[in-house]
PDB file of N, CA and C in Angstrom:
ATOM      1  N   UNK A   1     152.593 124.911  66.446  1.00  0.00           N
ATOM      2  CA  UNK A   1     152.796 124.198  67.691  1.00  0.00           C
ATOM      3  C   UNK A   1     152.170 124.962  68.856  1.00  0.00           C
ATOM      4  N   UNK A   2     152.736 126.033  68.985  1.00  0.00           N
ATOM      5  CA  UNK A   2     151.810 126.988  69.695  1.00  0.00           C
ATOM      6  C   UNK A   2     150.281 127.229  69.691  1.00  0.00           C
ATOM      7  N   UNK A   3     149.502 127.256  68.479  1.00  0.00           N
ATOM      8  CA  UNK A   3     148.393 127.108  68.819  1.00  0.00           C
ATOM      9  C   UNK A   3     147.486 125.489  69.257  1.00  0.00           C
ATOM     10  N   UNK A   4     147.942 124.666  69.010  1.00  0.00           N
ATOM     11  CA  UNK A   4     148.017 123.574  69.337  1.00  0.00           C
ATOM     12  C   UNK A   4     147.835 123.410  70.787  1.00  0.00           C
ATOM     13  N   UNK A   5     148.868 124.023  71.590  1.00  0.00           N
ATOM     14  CA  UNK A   5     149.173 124.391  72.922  1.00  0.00           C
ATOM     15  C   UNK A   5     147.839 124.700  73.849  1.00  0.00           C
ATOM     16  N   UNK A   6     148.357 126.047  73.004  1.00  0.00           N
ATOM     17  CA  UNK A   6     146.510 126.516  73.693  1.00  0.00           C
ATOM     18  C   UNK A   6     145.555 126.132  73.460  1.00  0.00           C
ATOM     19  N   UNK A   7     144.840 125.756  72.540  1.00  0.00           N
ATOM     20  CA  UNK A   7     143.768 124.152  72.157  1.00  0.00           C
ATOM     21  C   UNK A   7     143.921 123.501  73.222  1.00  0.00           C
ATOM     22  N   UNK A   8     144.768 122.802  73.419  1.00  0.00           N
ATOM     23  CA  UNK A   8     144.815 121.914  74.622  1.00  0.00           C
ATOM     24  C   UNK A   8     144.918 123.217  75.999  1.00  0.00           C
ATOM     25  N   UNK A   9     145.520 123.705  76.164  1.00  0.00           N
ATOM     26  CA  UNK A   9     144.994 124.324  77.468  1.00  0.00           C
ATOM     27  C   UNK A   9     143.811 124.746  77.786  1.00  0.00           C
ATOM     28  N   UNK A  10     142.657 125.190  76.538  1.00  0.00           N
ATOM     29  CA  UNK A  10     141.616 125.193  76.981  1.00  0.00           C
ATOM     30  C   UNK A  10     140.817 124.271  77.236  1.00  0.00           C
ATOM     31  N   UNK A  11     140.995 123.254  76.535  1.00  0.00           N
ATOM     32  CA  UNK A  11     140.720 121.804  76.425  1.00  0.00           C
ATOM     33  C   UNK A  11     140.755 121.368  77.844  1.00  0.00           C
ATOM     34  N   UNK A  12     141.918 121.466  78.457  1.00  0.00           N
ATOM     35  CA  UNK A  12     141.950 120.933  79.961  1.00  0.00           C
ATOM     36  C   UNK A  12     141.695 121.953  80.908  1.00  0.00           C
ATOM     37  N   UNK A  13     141.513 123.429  80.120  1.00  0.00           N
ATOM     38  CA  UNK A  13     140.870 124.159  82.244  1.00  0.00           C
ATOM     39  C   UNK A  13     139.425 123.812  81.669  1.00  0.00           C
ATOM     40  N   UNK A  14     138.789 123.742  80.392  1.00  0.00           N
ATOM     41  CA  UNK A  14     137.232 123.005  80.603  1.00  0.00           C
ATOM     42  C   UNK A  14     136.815 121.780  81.242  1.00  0.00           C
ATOM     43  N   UNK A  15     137.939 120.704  80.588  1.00  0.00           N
ATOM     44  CA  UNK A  15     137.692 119.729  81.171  1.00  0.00           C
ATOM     45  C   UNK A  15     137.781 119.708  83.272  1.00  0.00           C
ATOM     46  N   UNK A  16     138.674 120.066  83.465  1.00  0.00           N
ATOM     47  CA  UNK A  16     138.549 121.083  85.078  1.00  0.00           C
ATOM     48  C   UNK A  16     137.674 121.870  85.447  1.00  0.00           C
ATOM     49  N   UNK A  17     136.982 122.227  84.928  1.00  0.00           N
ATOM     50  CA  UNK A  17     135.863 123.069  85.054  1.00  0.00           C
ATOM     51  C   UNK A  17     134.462 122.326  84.887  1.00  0.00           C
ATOM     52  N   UNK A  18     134.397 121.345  84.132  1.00  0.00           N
ATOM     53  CA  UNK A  18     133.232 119.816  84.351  1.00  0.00           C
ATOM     54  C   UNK A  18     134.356 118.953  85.426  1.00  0.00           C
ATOM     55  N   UNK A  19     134.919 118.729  85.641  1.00  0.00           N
ATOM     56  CA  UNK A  19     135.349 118.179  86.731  1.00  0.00           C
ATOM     57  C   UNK A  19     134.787 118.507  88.137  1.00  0.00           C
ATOM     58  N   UNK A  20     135.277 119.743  88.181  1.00  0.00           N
ATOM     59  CA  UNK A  20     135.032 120.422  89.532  1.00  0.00           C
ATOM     60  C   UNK A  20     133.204 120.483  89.599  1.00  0.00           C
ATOM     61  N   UNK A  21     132.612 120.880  88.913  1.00  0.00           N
ATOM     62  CA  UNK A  21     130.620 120.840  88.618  1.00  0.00           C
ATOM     63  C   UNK A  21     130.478 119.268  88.769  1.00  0.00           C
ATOM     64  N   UNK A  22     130.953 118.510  88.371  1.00  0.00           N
ATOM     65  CA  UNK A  22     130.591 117.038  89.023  1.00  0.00           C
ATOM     66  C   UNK A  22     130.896 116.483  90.354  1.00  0.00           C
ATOM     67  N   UNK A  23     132.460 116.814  90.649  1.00  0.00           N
ATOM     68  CA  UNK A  23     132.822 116.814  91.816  1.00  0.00           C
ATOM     69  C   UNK A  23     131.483 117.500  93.317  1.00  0.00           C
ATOM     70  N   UNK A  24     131.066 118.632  92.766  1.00  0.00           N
ATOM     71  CA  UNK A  24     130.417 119.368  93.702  1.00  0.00           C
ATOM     72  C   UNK A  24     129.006 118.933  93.435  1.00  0.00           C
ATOM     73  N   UNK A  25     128.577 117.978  92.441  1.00  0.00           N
ATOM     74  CA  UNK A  25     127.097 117.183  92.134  1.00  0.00           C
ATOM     75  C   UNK A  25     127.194 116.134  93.159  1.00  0.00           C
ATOM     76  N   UNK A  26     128.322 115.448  92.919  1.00  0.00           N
ATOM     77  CA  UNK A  26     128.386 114.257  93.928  1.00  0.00           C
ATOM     78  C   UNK A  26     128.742 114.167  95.110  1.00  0.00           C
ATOM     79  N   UNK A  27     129.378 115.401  95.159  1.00  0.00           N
ATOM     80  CA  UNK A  27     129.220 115.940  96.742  1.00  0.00           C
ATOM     81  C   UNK A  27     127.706 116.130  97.458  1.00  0.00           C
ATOM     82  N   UNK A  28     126.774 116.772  96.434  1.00  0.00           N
ATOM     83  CA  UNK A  28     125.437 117.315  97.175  1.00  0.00           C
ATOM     84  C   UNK A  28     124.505 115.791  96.827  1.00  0.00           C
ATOM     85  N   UNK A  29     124.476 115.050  95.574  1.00  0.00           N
ATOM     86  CA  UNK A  29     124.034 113.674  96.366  1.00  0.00           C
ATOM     87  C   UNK A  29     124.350 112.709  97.153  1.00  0.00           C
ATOM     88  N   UNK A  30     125.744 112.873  97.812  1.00  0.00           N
ATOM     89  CA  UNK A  30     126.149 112.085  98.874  1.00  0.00           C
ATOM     90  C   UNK A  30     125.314 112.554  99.810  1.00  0.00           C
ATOM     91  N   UNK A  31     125.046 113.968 100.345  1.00  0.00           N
ATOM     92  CA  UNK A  31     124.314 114.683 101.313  1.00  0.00           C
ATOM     93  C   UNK A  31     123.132 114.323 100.944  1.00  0.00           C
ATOM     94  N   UNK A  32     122.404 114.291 100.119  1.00  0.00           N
ATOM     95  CA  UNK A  32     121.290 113.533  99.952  1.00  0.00           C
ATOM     96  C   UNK A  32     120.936 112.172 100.473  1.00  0.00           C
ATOM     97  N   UNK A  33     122.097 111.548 100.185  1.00  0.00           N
ATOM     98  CA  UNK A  33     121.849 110.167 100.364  1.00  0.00           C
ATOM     99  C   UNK A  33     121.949 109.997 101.689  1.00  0.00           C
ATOM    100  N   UNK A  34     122.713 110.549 102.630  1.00  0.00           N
ATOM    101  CA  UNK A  34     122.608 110.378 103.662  1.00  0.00           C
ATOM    102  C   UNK A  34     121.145 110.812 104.726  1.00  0.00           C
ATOM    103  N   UNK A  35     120.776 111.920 104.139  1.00  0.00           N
ATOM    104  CA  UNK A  35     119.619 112.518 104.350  1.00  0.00           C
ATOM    105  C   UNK A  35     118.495 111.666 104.573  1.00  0.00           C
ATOM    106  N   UNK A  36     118.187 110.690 103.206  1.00  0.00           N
ATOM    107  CA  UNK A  36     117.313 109.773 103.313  1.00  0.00           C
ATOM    108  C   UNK A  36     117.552 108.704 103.992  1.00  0.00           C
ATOM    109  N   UNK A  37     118.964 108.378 103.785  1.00  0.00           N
ATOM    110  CA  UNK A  37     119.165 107.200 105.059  1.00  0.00           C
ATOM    111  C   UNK A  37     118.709 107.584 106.409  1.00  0.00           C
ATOM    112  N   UNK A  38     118.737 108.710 107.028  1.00  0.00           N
ATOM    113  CA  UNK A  38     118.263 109.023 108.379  1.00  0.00           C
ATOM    114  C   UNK A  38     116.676 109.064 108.140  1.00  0.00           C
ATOM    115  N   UNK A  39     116.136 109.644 107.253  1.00  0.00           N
ATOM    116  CA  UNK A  39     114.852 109.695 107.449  1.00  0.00           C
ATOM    117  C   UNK A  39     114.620 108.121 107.052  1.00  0.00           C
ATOM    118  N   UNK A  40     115.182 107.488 106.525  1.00  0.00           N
ATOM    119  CA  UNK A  40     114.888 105.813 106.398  1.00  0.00           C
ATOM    120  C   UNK A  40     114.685 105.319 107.914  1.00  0.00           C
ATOM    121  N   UNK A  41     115.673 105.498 108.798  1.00  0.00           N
ATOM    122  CA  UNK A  41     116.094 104.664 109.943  1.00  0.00           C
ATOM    123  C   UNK A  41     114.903 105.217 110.644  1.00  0.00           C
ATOM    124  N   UNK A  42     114.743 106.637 110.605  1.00  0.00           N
ATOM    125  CA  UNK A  42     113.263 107.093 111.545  1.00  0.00           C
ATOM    126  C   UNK A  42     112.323 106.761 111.266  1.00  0.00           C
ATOM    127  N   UNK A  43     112.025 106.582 110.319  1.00  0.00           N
ATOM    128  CA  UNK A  43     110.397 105.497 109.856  1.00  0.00           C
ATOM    129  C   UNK A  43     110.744 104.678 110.447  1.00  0.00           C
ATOM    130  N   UNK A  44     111.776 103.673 110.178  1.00  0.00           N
ATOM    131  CA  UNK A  44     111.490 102.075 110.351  1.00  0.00           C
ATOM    132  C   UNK A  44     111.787 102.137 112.127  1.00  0.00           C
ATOM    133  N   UNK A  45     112.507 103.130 112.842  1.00  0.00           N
ATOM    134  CA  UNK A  45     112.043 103.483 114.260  1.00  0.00           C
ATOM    135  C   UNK A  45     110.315 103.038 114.595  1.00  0.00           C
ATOM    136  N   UNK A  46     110.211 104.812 113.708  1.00  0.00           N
ATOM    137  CA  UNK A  46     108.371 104.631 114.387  1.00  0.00           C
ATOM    138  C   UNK A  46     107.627 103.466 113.817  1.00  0.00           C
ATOM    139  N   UNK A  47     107.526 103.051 112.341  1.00  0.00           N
ATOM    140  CA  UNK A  47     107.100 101.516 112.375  1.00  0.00           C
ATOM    141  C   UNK A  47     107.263 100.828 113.438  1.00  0.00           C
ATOM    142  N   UNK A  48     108.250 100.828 114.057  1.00  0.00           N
ATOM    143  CA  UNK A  48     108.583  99.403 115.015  1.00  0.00           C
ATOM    144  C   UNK A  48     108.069  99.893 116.168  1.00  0.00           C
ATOM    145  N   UNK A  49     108.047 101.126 116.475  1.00  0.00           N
ATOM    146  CA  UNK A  49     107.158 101.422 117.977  1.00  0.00           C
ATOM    147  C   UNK A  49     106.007 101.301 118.060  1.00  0.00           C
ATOM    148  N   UNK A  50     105.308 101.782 116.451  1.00  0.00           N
ATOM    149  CA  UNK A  50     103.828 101.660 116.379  1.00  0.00           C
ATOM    150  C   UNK A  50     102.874 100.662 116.174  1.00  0.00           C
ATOM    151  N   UNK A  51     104.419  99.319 115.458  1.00  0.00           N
ATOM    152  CA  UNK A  51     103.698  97.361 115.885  1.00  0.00           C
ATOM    153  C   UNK A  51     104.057  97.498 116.845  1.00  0.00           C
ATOM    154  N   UNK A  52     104.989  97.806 117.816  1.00  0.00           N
ATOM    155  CA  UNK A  52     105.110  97.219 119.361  1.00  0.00           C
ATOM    156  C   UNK A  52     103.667  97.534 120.091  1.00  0.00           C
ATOM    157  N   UNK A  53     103.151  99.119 120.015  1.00  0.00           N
ATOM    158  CA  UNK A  53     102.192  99.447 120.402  1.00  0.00           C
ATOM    159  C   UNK A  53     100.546  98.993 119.936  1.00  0.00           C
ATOM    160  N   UNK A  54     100.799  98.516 118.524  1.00  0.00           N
ATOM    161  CA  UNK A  54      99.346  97.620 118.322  1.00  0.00           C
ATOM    162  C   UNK A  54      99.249  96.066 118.941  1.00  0.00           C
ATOM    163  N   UNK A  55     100.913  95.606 119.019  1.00  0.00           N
ATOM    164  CA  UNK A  55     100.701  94.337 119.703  1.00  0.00           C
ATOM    165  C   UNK A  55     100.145  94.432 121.426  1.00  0.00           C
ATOM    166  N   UNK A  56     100.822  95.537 121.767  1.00  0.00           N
ATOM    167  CA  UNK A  56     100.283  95.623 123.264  1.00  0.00           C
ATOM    168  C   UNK A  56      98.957  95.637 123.136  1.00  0.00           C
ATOM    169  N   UNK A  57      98.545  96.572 122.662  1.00  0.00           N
ATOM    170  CA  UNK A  57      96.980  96.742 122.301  1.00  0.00           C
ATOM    171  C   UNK A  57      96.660  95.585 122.579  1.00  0.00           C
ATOM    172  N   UNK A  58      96.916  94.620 121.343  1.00  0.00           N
ATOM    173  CA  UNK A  58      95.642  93.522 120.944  1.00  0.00           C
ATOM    174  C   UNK A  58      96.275  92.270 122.124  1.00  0.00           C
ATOM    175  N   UNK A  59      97.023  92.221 122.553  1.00  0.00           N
ATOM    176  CA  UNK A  59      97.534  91.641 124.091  1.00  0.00           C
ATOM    177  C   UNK A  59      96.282  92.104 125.114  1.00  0.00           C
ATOM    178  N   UNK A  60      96.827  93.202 125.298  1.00  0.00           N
ATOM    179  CA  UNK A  60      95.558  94.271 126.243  1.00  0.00           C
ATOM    180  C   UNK A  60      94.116  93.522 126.016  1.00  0.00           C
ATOM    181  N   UNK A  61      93.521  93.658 125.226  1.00  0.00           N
ATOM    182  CA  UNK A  61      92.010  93.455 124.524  1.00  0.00           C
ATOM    183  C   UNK A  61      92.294  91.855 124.793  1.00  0.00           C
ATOM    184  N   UNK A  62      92.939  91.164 124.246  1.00  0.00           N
ATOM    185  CA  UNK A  62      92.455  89.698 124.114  1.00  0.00           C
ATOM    186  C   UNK A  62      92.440  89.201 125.440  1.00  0.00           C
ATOM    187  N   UNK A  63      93.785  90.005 126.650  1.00  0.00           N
ATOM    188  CA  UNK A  63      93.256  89.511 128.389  1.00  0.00           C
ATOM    189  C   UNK A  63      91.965  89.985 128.458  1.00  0.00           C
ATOM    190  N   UNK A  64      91.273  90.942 128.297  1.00  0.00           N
ATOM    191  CA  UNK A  64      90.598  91.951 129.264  1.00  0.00           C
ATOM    192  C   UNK A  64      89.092  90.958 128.519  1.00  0.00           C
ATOM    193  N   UNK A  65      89.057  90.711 127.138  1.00  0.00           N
ATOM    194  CA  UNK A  65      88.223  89.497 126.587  1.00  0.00           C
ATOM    195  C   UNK A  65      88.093  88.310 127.292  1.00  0.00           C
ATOM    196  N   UNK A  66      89.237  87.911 127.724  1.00  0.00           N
ATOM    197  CA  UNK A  66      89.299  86.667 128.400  1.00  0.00           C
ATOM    198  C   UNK A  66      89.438  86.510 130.129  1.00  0.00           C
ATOM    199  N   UNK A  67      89.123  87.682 130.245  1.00  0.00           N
ATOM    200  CA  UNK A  67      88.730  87.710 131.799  1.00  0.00           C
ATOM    201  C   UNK A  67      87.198  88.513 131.843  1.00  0.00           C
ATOM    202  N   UNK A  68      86.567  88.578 130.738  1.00  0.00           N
ATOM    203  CA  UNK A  68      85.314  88.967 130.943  1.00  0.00           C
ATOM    204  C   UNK A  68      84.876  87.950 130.830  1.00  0.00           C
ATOM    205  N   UNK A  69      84.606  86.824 129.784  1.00  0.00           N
ATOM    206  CA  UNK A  69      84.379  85.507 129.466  1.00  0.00           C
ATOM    207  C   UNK A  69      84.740  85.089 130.725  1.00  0.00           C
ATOM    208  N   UNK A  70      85.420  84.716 131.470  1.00  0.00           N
ATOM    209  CA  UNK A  70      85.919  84.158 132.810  1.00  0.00           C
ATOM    210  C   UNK A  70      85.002  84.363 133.629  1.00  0.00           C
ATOM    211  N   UNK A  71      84.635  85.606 133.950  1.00  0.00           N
ATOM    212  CA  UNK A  71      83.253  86.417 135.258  1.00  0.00           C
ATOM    213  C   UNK A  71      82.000  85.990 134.732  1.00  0.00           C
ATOM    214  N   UNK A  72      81.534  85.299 133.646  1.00  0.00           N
ATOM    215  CA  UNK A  72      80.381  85.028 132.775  1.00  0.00           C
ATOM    216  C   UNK A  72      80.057  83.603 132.977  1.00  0.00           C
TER     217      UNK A  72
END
């Protein structure tokens, strides 16, 4: 009965011991995941500044086209 005992006690501080190594895995890809979510949101930031800024552009160009055509 006794050795039995201890079988199972080692049985469960291992199993505690992969517990805790997973616990602290899914701790460091939560931090991951969040990681990329911010660098997600900052791309799709500068994406959106850098169409805002080609639309001005081609705004820009298509007046400055159509007021040269105009003086002609």
């Amino acid at each position: 009965m006794k050795a039995q005992t201890n079988k199972m006690d080692k049985e469960l501080k291992n199993l505690n011991s992969l517990n805790t190594a997973l616990a602290e895995f899914v701790a460091v890809l939560f931090k991951n995941e969040e990681t990329l979510k911010n660098n997600i949101a900052k791309q799709r930031a500068r994406i959106s500044y850098q169409t805002n800024k080609i639309r001005s552009f081609k705004d820009a160009l298509y007046q400055t086209t159509q007021m040269i055509q105009n003086e002609v």
